[in-house]
PDB file of N, CA and C in Angstrom:
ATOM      1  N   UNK A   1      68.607  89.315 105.476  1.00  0.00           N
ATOM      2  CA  UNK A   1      69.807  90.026 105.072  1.00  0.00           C
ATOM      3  C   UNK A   1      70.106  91.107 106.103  1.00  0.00           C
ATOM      4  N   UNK A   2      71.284  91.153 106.397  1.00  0.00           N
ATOM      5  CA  UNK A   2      72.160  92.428 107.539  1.00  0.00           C
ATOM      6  C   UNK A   2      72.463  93.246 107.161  1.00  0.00           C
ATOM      7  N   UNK A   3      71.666  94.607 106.769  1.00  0.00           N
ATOM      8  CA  UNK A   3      71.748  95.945 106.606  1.00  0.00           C
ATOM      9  C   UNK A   3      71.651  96.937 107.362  1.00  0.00           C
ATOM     10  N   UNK A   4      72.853  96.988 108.166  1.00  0.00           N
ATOM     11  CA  UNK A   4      73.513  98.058 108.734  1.00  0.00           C
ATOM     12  C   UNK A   4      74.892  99.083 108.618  1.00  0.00           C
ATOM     13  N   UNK A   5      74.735 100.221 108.958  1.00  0.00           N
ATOM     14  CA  UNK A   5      75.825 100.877 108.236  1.00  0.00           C
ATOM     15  C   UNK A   5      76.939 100.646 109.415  1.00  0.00           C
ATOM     16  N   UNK A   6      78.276 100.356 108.892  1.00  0.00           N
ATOM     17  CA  UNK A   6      78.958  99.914 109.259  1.00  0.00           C
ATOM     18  C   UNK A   6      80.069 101.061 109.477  1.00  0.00           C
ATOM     19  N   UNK A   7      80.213 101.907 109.055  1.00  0.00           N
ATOM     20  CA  UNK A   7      81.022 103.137 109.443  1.00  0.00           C
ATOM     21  C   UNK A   7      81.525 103.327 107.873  1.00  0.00           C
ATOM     22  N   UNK A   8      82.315 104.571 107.453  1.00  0.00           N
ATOM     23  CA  UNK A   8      82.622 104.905 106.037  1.00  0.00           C
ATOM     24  C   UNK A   8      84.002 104.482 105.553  1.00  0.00           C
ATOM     25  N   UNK A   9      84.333 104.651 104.843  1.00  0.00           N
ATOM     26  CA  UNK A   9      85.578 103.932 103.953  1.00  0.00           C
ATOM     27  C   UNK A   9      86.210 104.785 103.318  1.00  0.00           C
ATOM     28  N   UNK A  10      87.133 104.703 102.487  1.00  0.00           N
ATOM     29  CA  UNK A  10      87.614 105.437 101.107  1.00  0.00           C
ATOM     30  C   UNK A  10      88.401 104.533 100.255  1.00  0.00           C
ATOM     31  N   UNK A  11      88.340 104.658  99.278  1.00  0.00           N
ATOM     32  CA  UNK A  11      88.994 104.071  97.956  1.00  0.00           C
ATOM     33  C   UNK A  11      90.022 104.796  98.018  1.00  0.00           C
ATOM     34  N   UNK A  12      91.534 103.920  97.672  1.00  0.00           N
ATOM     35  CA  UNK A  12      92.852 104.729  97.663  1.00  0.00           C
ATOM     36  C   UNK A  12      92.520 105.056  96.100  1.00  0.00           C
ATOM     37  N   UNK A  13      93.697 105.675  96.094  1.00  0.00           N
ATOM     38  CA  UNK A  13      94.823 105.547  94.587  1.00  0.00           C
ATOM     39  C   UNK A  13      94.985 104.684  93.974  1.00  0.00           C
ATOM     40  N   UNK A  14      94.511 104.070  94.428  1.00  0.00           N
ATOM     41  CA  UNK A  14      95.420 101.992  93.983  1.00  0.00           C
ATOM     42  C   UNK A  14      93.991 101.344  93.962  1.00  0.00           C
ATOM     43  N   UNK A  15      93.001 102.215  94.603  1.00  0.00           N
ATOM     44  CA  UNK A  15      91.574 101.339  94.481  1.00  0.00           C
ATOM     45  C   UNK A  15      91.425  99.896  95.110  1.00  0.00           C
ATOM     46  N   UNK A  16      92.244 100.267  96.851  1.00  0.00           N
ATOM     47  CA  UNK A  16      91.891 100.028  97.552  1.00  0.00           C
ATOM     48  C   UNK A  16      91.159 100.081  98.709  1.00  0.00           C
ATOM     49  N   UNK A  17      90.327  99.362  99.427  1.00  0.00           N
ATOM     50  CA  UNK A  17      89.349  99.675 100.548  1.00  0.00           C
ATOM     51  C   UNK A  17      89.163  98.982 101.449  1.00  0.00           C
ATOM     52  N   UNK A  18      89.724  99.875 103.070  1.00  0.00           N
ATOM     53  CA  UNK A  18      89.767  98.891 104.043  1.00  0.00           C
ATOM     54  C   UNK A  18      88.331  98.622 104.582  1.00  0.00           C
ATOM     55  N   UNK A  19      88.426  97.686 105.000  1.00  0.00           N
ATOM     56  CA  UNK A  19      86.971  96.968 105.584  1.00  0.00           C
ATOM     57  C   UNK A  19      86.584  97.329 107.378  1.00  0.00           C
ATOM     58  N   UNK A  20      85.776  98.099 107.584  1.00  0.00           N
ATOM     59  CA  UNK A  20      85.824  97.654 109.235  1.00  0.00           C
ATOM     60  C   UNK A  20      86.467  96.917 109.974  1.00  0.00           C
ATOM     61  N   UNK A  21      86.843  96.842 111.069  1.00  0.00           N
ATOM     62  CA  UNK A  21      87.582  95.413 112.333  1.00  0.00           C
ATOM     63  C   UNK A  21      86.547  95.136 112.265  1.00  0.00           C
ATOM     64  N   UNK A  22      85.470  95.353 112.452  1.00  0.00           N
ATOM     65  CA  UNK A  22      84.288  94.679 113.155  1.00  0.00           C
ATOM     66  C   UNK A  22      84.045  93.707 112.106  1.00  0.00           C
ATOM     67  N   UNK A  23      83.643  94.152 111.145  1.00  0.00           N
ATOM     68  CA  UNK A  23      83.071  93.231 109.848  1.00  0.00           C
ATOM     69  C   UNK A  23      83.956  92.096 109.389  1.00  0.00           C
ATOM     70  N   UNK A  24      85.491  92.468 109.589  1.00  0.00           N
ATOM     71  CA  UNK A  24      86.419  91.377 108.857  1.00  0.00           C
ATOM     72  C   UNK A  24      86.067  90.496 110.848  1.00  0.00           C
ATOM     73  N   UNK A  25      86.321  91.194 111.634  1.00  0.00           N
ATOM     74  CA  UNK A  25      85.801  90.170 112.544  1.00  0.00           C
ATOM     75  C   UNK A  25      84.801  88.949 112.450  1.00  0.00           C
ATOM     76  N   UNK A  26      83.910  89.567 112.474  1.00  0.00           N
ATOM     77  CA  UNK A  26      82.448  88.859 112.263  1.00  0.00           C
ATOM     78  C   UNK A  26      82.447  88.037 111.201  1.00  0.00           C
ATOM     79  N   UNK A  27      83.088  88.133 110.171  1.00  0.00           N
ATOM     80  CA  UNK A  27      83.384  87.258 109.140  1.00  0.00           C
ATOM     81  C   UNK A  27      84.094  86.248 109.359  1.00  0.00           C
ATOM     82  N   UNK A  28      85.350  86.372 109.879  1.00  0.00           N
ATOM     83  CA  UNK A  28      86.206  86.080 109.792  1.00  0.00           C
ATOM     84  C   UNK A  28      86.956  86.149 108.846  1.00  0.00           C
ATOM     85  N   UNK A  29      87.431  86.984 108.537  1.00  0.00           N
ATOM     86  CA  UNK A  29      88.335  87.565 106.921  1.00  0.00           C
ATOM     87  C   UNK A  29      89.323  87.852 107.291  1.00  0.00           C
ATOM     88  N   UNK A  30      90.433  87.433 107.519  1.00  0.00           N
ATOM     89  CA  UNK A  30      91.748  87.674 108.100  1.00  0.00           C
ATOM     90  C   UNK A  30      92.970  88.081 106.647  1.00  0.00           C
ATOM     91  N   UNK A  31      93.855  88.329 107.032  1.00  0.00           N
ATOM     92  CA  UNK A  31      94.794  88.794 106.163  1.00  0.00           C
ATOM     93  C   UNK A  31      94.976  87.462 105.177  1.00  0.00           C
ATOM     94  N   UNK A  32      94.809  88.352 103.976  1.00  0.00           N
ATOM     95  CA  UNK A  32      95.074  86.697 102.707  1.00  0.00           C
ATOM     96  C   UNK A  32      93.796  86.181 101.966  1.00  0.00           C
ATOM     97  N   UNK A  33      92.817  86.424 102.850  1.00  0.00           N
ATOM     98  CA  UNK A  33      91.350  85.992 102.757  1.00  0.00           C
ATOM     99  C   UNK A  33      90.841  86.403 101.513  1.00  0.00           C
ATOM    100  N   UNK A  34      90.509  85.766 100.120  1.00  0.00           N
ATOM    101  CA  UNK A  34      90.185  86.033  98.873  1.00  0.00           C
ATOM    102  C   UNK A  34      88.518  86.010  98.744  1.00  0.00           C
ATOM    103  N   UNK A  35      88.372  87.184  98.318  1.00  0.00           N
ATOM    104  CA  UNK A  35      86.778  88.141  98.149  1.00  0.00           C
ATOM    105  C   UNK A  35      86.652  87.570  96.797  1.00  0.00           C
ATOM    106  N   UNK A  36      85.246  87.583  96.043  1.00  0.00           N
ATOM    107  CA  UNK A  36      84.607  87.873  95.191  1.00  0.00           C
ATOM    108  C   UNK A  36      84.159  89.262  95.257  1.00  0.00           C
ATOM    109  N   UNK A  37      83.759  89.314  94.380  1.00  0.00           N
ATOM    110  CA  UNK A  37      83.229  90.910  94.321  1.00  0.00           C
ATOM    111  C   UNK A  37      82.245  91.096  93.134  1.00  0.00           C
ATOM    112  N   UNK A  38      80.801  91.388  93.390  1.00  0.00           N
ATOM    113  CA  UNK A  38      79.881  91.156  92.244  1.00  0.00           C
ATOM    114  C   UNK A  38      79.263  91.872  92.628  1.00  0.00           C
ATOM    115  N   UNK A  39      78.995  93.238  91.336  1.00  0.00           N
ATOM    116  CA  UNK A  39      78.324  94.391  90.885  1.00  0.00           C
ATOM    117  C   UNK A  39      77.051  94.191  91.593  1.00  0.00           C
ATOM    118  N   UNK A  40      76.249  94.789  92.194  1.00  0.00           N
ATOM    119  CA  UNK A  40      74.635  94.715  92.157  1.00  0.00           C
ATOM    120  C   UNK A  40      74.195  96.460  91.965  1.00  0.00           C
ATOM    121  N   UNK A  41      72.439  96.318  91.438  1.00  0.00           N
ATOM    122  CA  UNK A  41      72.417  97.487  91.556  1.00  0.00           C
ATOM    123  C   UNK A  41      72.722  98.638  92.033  1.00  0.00           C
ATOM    124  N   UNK A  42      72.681  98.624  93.268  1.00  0.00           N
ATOM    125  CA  UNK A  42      72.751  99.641  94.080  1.00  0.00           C
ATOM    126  C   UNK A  42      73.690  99.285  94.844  1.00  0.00           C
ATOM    127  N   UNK A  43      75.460  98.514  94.730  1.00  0.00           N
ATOM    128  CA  UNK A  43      76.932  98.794  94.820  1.00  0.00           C
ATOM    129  C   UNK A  43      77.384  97.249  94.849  1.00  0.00           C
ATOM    130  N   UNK A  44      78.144  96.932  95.847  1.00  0.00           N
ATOM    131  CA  UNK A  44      78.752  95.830  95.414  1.00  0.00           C
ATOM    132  C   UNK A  44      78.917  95.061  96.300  1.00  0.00           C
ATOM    133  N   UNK A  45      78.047  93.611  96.701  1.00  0.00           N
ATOM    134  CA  UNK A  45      78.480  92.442  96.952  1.00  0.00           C
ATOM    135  C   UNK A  45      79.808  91.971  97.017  1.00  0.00           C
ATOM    136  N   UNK A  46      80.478  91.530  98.833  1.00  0.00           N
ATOM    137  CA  UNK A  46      81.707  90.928  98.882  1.00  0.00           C
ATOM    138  C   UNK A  46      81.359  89.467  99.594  1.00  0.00           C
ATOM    139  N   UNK A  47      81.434  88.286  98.804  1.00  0.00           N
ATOM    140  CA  UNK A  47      81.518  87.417  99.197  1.00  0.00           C
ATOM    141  C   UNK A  47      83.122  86.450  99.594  1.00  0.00           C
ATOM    142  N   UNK A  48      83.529  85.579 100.466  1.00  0.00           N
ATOM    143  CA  UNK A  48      84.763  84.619 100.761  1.00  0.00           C
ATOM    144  C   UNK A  48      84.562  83.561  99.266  1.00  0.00           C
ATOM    145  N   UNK A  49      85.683  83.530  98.828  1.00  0.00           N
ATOM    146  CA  UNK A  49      86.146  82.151  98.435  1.00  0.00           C
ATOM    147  C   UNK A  49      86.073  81.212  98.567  1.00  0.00           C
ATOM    148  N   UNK A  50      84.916  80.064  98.268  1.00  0.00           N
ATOM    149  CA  UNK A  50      85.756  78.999  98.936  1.00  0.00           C
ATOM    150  C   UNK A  50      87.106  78.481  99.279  1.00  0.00           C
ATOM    151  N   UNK A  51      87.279  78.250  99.846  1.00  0.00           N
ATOM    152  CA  UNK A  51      89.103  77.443 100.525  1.00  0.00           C
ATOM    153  C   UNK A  51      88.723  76.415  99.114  1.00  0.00           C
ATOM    154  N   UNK A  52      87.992  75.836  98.712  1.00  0.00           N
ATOM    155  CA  UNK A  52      88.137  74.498  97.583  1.00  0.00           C
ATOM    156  C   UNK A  52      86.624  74.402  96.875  1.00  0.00           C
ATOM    157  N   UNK A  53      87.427  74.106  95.710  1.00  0.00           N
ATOM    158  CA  UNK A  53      85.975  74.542  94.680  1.00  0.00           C
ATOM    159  C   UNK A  53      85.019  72.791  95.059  1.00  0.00           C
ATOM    160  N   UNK A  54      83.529  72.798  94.833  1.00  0.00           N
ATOM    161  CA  UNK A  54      82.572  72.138  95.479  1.00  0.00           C
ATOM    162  C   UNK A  54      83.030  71.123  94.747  1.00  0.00           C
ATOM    163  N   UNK A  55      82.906  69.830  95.278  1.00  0.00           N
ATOM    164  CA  UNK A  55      83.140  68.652  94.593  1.00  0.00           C
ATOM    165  C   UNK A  55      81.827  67.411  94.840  1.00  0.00           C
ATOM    166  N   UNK A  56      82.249  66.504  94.348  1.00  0.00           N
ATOM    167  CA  UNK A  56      81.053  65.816  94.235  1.00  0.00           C
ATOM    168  C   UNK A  56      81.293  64.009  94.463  1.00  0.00           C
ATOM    169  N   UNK A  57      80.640  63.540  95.455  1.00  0.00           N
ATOM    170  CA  UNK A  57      81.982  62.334  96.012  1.00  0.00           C
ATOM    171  C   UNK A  57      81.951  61.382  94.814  1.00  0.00           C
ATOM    172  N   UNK A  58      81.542  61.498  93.844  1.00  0.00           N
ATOM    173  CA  UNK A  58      81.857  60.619  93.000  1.00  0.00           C
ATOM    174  C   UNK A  58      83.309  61.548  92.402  1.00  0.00           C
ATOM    175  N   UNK A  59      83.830  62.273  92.616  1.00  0.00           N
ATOM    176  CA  UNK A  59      84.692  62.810  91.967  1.00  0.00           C
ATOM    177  C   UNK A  59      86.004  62.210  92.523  1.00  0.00           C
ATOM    178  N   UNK A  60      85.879  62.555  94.241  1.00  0.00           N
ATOM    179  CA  UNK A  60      86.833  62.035  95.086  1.00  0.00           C
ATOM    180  C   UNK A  60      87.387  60.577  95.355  1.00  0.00           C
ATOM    181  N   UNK A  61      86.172  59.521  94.797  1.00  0.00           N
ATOM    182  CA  UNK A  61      86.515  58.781  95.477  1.00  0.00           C
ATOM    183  C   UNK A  61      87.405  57.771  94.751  1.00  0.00           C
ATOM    184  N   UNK A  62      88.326  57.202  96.019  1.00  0.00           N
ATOM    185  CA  UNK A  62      89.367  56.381  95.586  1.00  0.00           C
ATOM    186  C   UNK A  62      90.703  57.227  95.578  1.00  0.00           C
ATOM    187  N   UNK A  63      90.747  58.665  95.941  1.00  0.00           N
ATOM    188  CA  UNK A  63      91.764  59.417  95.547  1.00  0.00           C
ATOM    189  C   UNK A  63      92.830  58.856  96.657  1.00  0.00           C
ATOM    190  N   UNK A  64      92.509  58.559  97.431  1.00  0.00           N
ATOM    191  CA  UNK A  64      93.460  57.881  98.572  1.00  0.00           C
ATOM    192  C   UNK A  64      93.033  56.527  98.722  1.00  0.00           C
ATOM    193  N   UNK A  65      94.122  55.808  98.343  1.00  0.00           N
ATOM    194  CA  UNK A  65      94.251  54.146  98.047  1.00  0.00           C
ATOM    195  C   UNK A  65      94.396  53.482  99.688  1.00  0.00           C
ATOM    196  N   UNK A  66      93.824  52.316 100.013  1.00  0.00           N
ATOM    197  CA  UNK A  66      94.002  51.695 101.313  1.00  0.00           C
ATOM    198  C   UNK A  66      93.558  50.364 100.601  1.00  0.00           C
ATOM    199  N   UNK A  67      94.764  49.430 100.669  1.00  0.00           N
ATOM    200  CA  UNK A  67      94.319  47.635 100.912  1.00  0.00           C
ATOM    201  C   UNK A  67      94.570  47.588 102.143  1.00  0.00           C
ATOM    202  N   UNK A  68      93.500  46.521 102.097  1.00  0.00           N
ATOM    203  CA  UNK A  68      93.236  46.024 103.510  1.00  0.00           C
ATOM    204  C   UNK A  68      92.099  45.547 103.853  1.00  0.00           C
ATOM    205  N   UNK A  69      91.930  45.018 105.457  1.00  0.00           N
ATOM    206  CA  UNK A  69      90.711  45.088 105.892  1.00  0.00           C
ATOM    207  C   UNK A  69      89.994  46.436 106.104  1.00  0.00           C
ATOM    208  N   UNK A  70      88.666  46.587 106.018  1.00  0.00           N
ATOM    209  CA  UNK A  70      87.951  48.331 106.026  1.00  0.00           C
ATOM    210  C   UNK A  70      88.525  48.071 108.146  1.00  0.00           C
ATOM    211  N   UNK A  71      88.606  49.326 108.101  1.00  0.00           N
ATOM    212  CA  UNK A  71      88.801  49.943 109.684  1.00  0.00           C
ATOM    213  C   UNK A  71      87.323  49.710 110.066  1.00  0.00           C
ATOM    214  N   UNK A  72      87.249  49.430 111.752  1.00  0.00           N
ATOM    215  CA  UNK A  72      86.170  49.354 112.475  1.00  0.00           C
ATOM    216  C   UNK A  72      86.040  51.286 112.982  1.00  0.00           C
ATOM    217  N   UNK A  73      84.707  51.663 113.199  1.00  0.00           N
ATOM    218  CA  UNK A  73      84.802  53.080 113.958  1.00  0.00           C
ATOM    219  C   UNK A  73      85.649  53.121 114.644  1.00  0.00           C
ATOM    220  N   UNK A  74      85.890  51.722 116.028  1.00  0.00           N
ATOM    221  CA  UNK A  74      86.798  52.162 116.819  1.00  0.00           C
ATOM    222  C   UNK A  74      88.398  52.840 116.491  1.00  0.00           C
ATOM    223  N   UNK A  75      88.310  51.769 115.354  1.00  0.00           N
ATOM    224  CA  UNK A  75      89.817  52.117 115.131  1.00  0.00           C
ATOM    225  C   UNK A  75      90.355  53.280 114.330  1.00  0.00           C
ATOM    226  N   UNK A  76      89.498  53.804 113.537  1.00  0.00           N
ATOM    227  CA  UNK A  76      89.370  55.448 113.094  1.00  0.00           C
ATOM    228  C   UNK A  76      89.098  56.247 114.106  1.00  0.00           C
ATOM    229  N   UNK A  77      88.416  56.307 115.411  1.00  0.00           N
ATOM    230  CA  UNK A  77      88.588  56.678 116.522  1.00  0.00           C
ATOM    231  C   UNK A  77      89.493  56.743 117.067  1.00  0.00           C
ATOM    232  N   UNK A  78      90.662  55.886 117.154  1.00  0.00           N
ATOM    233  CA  UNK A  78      91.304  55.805 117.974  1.00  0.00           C
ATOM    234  C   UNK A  78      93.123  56.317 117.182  1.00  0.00           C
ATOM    235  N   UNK A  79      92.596  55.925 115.793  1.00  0.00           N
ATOM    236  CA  UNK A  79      93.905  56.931 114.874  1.00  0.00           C
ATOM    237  C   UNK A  79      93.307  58.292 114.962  1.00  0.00           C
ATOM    238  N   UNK A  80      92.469  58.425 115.196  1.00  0.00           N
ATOM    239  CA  UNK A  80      92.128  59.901 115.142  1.00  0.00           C
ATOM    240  C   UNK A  80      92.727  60.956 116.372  1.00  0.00           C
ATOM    241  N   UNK A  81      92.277  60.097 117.805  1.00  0.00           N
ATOM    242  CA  UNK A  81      93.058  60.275 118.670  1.00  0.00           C
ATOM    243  C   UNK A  81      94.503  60.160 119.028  1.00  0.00           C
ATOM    244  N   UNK A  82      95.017  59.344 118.086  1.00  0.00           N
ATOM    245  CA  UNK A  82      96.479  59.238 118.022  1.00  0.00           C
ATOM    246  C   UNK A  82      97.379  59.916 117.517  1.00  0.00           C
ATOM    247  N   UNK A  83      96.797  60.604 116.142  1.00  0.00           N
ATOM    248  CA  UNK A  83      97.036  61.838 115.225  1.00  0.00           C
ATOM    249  C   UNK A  83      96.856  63.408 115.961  1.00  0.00           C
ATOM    250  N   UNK A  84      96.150  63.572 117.455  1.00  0.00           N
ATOM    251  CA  UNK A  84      95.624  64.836 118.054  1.00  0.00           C
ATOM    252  C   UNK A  84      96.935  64.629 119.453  1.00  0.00           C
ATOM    253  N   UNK A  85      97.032  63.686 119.721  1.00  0.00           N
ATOM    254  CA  UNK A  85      97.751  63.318 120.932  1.00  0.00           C
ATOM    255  C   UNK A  85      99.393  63.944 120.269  1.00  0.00           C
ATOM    256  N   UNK A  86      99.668  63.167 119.081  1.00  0.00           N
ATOM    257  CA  UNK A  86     100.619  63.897 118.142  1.00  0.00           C
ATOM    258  C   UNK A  86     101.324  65.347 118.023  1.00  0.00           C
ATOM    259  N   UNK A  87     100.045  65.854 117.613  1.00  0.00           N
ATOM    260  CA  UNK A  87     100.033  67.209 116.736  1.00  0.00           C
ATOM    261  C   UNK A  87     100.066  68.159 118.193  1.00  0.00           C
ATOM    262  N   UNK A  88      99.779  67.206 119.540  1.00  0.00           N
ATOM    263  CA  UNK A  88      99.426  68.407 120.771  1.00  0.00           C
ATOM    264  C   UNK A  88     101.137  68.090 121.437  1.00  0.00           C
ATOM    265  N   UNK A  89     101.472  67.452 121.709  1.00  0.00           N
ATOM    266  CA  UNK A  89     103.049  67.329 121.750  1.00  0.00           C
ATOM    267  C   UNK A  89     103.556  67.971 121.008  1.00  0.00           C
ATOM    268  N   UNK A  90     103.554  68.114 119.595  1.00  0.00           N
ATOM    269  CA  UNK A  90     104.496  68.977 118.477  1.00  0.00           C
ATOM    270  C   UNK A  90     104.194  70.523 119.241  1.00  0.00           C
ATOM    271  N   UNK A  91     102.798  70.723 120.059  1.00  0.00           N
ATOM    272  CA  UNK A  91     102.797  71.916 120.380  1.00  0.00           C
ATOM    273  C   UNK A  91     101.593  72.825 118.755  1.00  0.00           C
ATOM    274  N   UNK A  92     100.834  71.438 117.953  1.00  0.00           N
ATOM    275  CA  UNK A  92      99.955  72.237 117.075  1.00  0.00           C
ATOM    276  C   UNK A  92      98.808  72.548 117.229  1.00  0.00           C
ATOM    277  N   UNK A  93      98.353  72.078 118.495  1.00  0.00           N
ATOM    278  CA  UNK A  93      97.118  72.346 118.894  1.00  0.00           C
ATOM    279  C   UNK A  93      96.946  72.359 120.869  1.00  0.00           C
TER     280      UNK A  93
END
């Protein structure tokens, strides 16, 4: 565990509290980024959100339908590359 003091804070009015640059750095906690927040003795635990609650592949599967023949690697390879070649023209990556 990383216990170092990180510089001091204050609680507004509104019972808000900004976080270090450094720390939302190191995290990566960017604007939007949804905390937990859980009491411990001695103050309070901030954990990230998952982006998506844990699932379990029997949950998922089948959620996206495909007849057909199953794809060879190559050829999921090569839509994969076709989908990046795409998205880098649009200018998304």
């Amino acid at each position: 565990m990383v216990s170092a003091r990180q510089g001091d804070t204050i609680v507004s009015t509104k019972g808000q509290v900004i976080l270090p640059k450094a720390v939302r750095d190191r995290r990566r906690w960017g604007p939007g980024t949804r905390l937990v927040v859980e009491e411990m003795a001695d103050g309070v635990l901030l954990k990230a959100v998952d982006a998506f609650p844990p699932a379990r592949p029997e949950d998922i599967f089948g959620m996206l339908r495909y007849r057909g023949p199953a794809k060879t690697l190559a050829e999921m390879d090569e839509g994969i590359a076709k989908e990046i070649r795409r998205r880098h023209a649009r200018g998304r990556y």
